[in-house]
Protein backbone atom coordinates (compact mmCIF):
# COMPACT_ATOMS: atom_id res chain seq x y z
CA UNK A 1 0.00 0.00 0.00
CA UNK A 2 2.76 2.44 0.43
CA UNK A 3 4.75 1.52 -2.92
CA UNK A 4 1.32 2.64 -4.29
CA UNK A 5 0.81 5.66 -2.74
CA UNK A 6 4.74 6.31 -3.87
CA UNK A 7 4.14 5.59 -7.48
CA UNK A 8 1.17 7.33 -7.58
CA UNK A 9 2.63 10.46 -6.25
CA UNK A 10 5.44 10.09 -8.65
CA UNK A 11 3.20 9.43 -11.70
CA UNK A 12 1.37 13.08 -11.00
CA UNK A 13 4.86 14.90 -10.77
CA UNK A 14 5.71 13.16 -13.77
CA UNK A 15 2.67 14.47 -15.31
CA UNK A 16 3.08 17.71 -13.61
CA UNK A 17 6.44 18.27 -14.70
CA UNK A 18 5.49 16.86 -18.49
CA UNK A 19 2.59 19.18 -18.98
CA UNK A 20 4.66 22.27 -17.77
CA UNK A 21 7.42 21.75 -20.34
CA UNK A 22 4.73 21.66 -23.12
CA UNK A 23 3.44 25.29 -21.99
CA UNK A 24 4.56 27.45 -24.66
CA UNK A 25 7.50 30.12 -23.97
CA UNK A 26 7.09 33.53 -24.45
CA UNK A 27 7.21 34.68 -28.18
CA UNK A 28 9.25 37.42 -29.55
CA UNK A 29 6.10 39.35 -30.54
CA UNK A 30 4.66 38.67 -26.88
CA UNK A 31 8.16 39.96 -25.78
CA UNK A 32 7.85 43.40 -28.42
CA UNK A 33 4.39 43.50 -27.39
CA UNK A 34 4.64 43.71 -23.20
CA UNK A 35 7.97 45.93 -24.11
CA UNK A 36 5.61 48.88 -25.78
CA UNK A 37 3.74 49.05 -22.72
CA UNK A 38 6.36 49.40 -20.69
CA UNK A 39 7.78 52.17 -22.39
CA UNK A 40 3.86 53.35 -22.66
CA UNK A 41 4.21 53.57 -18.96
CA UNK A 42 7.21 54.66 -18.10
CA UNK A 43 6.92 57.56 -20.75
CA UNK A 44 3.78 58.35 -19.08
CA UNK A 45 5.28 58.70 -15.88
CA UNK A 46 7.87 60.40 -16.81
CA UNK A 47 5.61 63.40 -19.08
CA UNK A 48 7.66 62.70 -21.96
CA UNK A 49 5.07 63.02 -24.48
CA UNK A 50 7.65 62.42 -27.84
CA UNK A 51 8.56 58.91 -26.14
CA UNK A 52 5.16 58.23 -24.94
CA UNK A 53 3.59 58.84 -28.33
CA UNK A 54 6.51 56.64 -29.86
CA UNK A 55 4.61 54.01 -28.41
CA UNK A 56 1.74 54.39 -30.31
CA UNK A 57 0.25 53.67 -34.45
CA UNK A 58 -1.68 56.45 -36.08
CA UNK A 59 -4.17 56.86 -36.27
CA UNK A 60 -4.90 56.06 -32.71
CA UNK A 61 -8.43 55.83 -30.88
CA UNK A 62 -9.04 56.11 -27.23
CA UNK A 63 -12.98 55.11 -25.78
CA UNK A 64 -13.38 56.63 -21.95
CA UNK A 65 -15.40 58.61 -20.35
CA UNK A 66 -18.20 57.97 -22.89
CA UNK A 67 -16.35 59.36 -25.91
CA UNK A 68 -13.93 58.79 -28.50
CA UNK A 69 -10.69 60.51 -29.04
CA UNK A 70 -9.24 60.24 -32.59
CA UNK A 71 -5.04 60.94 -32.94
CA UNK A 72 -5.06 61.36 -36.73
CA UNK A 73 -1.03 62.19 -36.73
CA UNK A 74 1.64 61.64 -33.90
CA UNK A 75 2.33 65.47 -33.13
CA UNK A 76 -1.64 65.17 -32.62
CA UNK A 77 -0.44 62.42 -30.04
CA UNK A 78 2.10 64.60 -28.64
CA UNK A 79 0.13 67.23 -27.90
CA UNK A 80 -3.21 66.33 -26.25
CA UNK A 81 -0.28 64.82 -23.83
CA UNK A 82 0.91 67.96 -23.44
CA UNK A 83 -1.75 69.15 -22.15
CA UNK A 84 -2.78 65.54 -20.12
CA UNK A 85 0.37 65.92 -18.39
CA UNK A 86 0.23 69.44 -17.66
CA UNK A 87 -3.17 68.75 -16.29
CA UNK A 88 -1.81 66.08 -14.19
CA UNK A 89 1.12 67.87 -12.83
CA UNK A 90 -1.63 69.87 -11.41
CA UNK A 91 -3.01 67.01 -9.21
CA UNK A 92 -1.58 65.14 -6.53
CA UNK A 93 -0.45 62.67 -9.11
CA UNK A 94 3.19 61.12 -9.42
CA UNK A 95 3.01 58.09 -11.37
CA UNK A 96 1.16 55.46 -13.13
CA UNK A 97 1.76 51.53 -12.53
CA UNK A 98 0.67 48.60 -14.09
CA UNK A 99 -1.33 46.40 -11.60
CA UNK A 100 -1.98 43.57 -14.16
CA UNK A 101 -1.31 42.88 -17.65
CA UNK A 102 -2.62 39.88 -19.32
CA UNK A 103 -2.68 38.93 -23.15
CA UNK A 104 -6.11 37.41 -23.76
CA UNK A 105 -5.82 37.23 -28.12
CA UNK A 106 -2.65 37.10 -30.34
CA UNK A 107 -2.36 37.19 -33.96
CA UNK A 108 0.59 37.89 -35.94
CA UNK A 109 -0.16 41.97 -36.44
CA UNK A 110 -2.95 42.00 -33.20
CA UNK A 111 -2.93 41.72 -29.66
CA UNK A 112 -5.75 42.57 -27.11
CA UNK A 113 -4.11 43.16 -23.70
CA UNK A 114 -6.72 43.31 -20.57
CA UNK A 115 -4.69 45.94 -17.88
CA UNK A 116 -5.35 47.08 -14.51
CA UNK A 117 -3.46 50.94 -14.02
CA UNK A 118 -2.84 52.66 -10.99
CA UNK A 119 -2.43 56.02 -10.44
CA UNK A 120 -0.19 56.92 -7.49
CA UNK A 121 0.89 59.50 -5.58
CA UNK A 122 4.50 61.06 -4.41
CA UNK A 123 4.33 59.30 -1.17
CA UNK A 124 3.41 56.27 -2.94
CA UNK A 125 -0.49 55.91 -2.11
CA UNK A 126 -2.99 54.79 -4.55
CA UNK A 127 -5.29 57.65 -6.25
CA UNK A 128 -6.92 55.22 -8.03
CA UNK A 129 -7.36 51.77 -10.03
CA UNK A 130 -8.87 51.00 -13.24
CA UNK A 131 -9.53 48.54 -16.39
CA UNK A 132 -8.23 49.18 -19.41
CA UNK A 133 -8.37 47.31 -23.11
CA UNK A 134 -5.14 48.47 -25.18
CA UNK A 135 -5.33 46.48 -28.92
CA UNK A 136 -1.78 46.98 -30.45
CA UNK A 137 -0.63 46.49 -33.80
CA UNK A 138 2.36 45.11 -35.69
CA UNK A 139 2.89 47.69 -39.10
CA UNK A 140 5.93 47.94 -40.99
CA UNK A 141 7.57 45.59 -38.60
CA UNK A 142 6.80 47.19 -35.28
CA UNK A 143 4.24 46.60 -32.78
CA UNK A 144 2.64 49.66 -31.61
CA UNK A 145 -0.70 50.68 -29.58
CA UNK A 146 -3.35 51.54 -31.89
CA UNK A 147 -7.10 51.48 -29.35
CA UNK A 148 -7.55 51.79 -25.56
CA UNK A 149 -10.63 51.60 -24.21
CA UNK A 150 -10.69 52.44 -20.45
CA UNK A 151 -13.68 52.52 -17.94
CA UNK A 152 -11.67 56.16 -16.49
């Protein structure tokens, strides 16, 4: 009885370990893909608004707050975060943080990433959380953010 109980706890790490090694790695687009966002984010925190909108295709579409706002060009990127960051430094906010990021759909040229952001202050307490829906896109070779939809 306990040579089973042995070899039946050594069959299911066997089978453990067997059906981790078939989970696939990370891919190289994956790898492109989670790297936009973090520079997304660390742009954003930074108010660089030339690296943040380097993160981005054109035209780009944002759905919050009940409307839609259309980037036809990246200086048009650049600028509305001109003024988002300016309106921001004006707040207690610091920083922005990614709370979770988790691909839910790949293709070869889409992703759809489901994100939790937090926004953060100096001495490091939470303004607030919310959900986001960023779709990038790979064109001409590079992945970039094309439509957020966010629930702030």
């Amino acid at each position: 009885m306990k040579h089973s109980k042995s070899i039946s706890l050594l069959l299911l790490l066997l089978a453990l370990t067997l059906t981790a090694s078939k989970l696939p790695a990370e891919t190289s687009d994956e790898q492109e893909i989670f790297s936009v966002l973090d520079d997304f984010m660390t742009s954003f925190s930074e108010s660089d608004p030339i690296g943040h909108a380097a993160t981005y295709h054109v035209p780009h579409f944002r759905l919050a707050r009940g409307g839609m706002s259309n980037w036809e060009k990246i200086e048009d990127v650049i600028t509305a975060h001109e003024r988002i960051f300016r309106n921001l430094s004006e707040t207690d906010w610091h920083h922005s943080e990614w709370i979770e990021r988790k691909l839910i759909g790949l293709t070869d040229t889409k992703a759809h990433i489901a994100t939790t952001v937090g926004r953060f202050r100096e001495d490091g307490s939470q303004i607030v959380n919310f959900e986001s829906l960023y779709i990038l896109i790979k064109k001409d070779g590079r992945w970039g953010i094309k439509f957020r939809s966010s629930y702030l």
